[in-house]
C-alpha atoms as a PDB file:
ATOM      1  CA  UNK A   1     -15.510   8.120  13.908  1.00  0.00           C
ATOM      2  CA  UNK A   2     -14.335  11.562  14.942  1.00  0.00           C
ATOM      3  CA  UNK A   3     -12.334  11.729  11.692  1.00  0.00           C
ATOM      4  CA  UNK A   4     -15.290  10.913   9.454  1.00  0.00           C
ATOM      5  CA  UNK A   5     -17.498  13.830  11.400  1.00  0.00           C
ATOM      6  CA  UNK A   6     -14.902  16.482  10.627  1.00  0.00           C
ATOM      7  CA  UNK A   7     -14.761  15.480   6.980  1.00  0.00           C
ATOM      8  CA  UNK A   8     -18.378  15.157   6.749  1.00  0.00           C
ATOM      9  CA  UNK A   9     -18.708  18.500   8.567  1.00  0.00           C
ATOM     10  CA  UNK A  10     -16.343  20.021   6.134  1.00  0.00           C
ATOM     11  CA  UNK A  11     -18.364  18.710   2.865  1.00  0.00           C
ATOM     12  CA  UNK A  12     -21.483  20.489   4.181  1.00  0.00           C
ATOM     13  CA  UNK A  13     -19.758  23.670   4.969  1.00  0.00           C
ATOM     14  CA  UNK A  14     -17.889  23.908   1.156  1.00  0.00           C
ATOM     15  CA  UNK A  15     -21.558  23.018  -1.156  1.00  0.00           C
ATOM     16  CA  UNK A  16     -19.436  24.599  -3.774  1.00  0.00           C
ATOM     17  CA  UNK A  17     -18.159  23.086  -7.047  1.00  0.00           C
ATOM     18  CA  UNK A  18     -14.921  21.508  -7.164  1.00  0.00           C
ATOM     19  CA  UNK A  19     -12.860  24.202  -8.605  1.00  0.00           C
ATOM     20  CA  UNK A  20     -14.810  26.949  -6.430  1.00  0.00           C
ATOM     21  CA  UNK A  21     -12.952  28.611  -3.331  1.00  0.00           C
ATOM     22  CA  UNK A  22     -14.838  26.877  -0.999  1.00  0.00           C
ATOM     23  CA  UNK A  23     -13.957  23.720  -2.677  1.00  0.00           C
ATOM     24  CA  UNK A  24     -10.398  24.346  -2.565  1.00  0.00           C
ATOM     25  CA  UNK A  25     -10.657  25.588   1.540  1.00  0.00           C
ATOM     26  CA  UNK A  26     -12.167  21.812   2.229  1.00  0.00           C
ATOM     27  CA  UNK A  27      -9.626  20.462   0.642  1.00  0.00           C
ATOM     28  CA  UNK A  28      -6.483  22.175   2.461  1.00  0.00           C
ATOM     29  CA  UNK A  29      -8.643  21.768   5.701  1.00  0.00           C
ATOM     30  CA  UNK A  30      -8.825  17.628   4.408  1.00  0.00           C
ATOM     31  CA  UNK A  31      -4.942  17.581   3.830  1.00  0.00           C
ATOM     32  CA  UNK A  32      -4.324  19.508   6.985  1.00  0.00           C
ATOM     33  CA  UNK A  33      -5.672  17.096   9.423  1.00  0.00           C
ATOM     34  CA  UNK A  34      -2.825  14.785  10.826  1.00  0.00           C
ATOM     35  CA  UNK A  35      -4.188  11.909  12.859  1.00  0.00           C
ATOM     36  CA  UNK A  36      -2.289  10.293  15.035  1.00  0.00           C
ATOM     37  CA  UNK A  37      -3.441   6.618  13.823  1.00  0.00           C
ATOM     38  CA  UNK A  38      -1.685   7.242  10.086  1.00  0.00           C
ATOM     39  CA  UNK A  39       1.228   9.762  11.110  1.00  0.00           C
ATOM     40  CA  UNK A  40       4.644   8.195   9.281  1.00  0.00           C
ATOM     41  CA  UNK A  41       7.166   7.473  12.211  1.00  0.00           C
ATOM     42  CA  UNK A  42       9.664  10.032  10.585  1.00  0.00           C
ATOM     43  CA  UNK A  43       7.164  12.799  11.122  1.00  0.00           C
ATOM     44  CA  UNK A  44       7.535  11.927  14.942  1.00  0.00           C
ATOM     45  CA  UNK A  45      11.326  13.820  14.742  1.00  0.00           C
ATOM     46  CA  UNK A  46       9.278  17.298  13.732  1.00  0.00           C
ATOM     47  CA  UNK A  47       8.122  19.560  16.514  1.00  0.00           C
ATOM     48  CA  UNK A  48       4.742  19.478  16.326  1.00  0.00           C
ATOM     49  CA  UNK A  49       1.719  19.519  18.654  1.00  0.00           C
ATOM     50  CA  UNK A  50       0.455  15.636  18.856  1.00  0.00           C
ATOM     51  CA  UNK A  51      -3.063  16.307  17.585  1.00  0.00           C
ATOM     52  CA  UNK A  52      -4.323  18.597  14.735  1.00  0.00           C
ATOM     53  CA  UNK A  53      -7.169  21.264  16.209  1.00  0.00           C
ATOM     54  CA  UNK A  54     -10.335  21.914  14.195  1.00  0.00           C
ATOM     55  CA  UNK A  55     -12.161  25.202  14.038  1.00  0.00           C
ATOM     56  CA  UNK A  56     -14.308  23.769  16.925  1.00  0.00           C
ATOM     57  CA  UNK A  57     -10.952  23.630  19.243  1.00  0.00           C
ATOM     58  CA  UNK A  58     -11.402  19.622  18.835  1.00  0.00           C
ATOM     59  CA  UNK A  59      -8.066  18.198  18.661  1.00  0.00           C
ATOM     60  CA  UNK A  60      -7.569  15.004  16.754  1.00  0.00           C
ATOM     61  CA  UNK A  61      -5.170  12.373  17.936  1.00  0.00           C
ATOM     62  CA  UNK A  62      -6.593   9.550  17.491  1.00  0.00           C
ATOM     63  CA  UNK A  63      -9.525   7.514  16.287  1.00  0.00           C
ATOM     64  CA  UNK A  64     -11.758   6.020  19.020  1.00  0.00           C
ATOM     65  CA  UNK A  65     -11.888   1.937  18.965  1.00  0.00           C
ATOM     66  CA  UNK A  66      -9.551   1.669  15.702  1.00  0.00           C
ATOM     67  CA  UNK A  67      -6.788  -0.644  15.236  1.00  0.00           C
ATOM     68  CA  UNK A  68      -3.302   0.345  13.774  1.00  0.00           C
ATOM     69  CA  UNK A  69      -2.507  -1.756  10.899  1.00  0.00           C
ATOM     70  CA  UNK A  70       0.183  -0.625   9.958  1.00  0.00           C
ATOM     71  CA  UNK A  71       3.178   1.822  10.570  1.00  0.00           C
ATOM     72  CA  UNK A  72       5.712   3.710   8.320  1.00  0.00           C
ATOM     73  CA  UNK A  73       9.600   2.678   9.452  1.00  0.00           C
ATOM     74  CA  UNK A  74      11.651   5.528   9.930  1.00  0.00           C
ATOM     75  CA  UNK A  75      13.908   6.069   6.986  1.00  0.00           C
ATOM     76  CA  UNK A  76      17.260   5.662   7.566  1.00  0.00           C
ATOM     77  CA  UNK A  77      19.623   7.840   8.567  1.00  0.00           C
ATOM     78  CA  UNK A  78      21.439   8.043   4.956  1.00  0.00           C
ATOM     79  CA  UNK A  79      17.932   8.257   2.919  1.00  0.00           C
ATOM     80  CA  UNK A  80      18.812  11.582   2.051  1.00  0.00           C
ATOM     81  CA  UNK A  81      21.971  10.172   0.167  1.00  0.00           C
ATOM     82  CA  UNK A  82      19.635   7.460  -1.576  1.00  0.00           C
ATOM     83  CA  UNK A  83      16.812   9.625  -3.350  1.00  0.00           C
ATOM     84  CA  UNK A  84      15.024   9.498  -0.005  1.00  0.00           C
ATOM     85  CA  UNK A  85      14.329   5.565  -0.584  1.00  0.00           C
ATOM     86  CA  UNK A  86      12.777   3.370   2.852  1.00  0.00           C
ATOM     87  CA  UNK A  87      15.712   0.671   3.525  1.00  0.00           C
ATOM     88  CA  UNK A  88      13.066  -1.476   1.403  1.00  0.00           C
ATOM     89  CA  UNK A  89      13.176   0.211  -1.559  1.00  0.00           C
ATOM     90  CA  UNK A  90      17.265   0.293  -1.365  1.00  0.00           C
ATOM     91  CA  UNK A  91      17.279  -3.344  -0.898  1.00  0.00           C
ATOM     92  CA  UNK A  92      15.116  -4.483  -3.843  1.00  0.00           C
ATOM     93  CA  UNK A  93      18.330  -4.306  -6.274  1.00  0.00           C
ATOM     94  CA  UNK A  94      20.443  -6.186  -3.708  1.00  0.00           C
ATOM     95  CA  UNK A  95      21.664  -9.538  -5.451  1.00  0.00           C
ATOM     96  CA  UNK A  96      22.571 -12.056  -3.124  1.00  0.00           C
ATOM     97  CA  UNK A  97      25.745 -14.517  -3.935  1.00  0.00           C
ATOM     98  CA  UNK A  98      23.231 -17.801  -3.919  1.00  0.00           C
ATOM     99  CA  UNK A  99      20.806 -15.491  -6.460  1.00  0.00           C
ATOM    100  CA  UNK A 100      23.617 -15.653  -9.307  1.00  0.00           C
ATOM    101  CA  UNK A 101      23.372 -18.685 -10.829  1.00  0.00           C
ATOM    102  CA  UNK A 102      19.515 -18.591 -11.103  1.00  0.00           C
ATOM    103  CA  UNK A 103      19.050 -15.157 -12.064  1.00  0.00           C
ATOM    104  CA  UNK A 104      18.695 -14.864 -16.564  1.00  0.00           C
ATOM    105  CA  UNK A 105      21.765 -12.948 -17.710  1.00  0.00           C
ATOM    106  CA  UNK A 106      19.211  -9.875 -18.773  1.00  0.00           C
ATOM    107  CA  UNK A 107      18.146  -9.193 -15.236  1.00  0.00           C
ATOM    108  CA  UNK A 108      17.796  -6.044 -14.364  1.00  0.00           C
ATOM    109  CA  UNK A 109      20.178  -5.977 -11.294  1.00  0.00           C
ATOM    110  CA  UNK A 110      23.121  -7.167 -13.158  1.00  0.00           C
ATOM    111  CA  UNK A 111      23.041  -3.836 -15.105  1.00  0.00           C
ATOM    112  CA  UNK A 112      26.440  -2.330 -14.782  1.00  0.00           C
ATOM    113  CA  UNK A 113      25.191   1.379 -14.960  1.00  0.00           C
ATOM    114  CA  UNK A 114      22.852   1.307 -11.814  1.00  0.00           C
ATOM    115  CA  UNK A 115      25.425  -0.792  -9.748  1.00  0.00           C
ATOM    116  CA  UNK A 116      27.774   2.263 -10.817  1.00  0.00           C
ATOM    117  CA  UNK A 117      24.692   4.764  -9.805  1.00  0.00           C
ATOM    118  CA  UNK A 118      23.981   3.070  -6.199  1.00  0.00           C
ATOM    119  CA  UNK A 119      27.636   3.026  -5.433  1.00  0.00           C
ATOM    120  CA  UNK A 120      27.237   6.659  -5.662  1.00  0.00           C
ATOM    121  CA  UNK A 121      29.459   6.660  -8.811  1.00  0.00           C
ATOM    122  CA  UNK A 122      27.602   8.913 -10.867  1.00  0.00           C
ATOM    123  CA  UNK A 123      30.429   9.512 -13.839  1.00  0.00           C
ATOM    124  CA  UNK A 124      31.142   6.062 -14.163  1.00  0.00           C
ATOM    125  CA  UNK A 125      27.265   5.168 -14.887  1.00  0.00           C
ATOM    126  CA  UNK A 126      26.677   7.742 -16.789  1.00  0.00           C
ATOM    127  CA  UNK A 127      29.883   6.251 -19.003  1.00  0.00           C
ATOM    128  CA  UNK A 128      28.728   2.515 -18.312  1.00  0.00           C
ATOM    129  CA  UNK A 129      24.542   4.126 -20.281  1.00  0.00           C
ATOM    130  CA  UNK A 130      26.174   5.639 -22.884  1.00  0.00           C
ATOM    131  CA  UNK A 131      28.338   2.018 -23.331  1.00  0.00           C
ATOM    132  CA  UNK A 132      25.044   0.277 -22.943  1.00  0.00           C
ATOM    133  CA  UNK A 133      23.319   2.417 -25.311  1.00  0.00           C
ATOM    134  CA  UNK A 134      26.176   2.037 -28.290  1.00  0.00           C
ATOM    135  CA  UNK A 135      26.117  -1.694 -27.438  1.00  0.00           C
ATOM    136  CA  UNK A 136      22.374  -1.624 -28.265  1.00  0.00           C
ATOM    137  CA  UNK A 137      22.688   0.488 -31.229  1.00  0.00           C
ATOM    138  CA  UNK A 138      25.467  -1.672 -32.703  1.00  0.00           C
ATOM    139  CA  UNK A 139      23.232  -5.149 -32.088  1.00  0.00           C
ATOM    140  CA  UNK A 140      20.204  -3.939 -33.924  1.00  0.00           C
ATOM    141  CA  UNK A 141      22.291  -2.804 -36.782  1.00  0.00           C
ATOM    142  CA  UNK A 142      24.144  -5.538 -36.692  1.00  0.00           C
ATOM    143  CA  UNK A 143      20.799  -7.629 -37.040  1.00  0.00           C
ATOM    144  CA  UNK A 144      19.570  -5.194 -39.780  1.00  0.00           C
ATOM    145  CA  UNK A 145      22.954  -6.083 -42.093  1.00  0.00           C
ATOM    146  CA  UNK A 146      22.687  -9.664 -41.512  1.00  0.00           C
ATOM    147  CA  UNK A 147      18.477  -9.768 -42.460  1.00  0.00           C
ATOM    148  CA  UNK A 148      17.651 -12.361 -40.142  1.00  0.00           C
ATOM    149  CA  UNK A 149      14.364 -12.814 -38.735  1.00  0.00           C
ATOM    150  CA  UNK A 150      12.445 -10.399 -37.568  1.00  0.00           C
ATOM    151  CA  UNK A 151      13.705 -10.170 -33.795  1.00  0.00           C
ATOM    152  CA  UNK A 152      10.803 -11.256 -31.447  1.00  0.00           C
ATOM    153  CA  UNK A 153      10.319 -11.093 -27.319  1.00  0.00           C
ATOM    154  CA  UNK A 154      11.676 -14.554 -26.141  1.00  0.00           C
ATOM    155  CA  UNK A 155       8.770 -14.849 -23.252  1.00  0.00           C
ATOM    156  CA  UNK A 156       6.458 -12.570 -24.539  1.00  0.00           C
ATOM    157  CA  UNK A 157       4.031 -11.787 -27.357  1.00  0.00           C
ATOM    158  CA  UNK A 158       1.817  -9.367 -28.352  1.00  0.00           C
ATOM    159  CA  UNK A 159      -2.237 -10.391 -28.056  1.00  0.00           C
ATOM    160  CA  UNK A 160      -5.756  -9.664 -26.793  1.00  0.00           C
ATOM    161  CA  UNK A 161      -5.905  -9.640 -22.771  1.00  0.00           C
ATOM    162  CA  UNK A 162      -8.781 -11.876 -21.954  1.00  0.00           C
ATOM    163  CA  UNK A 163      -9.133 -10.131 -18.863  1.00  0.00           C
ATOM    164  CA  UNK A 164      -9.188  -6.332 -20.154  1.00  0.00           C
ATOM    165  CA  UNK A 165      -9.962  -6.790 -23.774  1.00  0.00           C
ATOM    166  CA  UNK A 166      -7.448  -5.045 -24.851  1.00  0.00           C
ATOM    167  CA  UNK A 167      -3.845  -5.567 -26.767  1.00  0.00           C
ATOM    168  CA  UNK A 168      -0.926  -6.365 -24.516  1.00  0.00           C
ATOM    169  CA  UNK A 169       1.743  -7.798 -23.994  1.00  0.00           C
ATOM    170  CA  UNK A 170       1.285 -11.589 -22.941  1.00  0.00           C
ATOM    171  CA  UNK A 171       3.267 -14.217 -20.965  1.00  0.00           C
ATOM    172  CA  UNK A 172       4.322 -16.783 -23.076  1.00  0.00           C
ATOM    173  CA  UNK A 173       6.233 -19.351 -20.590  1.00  0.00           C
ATOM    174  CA  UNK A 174       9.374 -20.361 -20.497  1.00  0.00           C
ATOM    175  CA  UNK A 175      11.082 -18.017 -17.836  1.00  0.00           C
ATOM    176  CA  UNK A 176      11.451 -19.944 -15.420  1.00  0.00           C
ATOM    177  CA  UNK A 177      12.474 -22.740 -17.033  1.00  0.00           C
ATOM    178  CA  UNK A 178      15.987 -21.630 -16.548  1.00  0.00           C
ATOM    179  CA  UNK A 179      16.750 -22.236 -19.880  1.00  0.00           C
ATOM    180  CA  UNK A 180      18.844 -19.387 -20.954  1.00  0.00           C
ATOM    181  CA  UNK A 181      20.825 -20.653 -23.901  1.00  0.00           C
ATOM    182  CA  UNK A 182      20.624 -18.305 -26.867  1.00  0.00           C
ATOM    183  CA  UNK A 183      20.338 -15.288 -25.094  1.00  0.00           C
ATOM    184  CA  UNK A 184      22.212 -12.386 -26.001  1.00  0.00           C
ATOM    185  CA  UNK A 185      24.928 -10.304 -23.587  1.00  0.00           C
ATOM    186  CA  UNK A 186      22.805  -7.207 -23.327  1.00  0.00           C
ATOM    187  CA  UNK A 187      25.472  -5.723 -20.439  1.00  0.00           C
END
């Protein structure tokens, strides 16, 4: 409640238009504020006072009555090394031995150049892209020469969204039938 006052005292104070100085004070004074209840657990490390002070000498720690729903994990310690990723985000490419044999062959995380990039080997995926890329080039020409149907998405195709209205790109069905016969070595 104290959180919404201050903002609510620092609308009233600005009455300016957006792009107006006064405008743009309310909005360092917004970004300033620090309270306690959403502070990421890595911030914890920095010396800092615990609370933010207002121009009123009011210093915010904490919201009265509210509930913590959530926290930010610390990174870890070799985030820096991993384009500051949480050890979430490093772990969604992980492929797991049992994950193999039901993953299609055109998954993402069996592409050679970003196994090569997250082992930290940045020469060898820049090599593996540019093999990737040639690979590509030579498959579409090789398509061209031979003038066989026009290639289309396997589980895919291109309609009206009967949600937005608008043209997209629709699921067709079939993925996860695990049926991947007739699909070409992209990698």
């Amino acid at each position: 409640m104290l959180y919404e006052e201050t903002l609510e005292k620092l609308k009233k104070e600005a009455k300016s238009p957006q792009s107006s100085p006064g405008h743009k004070k309310v909005l360092a004074k917004l970004h300033s504020l620090k309270v306690g209840a959403f502070k990421p657990a890595h911030q914890d490390a920095v010396d800092e006072p615990s609370g933010v002070e207002t121009e009123d000498n009011v210093i915010i720690d904490e919201i009265p009555g509210s509930t913590t729903l959530w926290e930010v994990t610390a990174r870890p310690v070799n985030s820096a090394d991993y384009y500051q990723f949480t050890t979430f985000a490093m772990a969604l490419n992980e492929i797991q031995p049992h994950m193999l044999k039901e993953l299609c062959p055109t998954d993402s995380r069996l592409r050679p150049d970003i196994r090569k990039l997250e082992q930290g080997d940045q020469d060898g995926a820049a090599t593996e892209k540019s093999r990737l890329e040639e690979k590509q080039r030579e498959s579409r020409k090789t398509r061209k020469h031979k003038k066989e149907i026009e290639w289309t998405p396997r589980w895919f195709y291109f309609g009206t969204n009967p949600y937005s209205g608008q043209e997209d790109w629709l699921y067709k069905g079939g993925y996860w039938d695990r049926n991947y016969s007739e699909i070409e070595d992209i990698f």
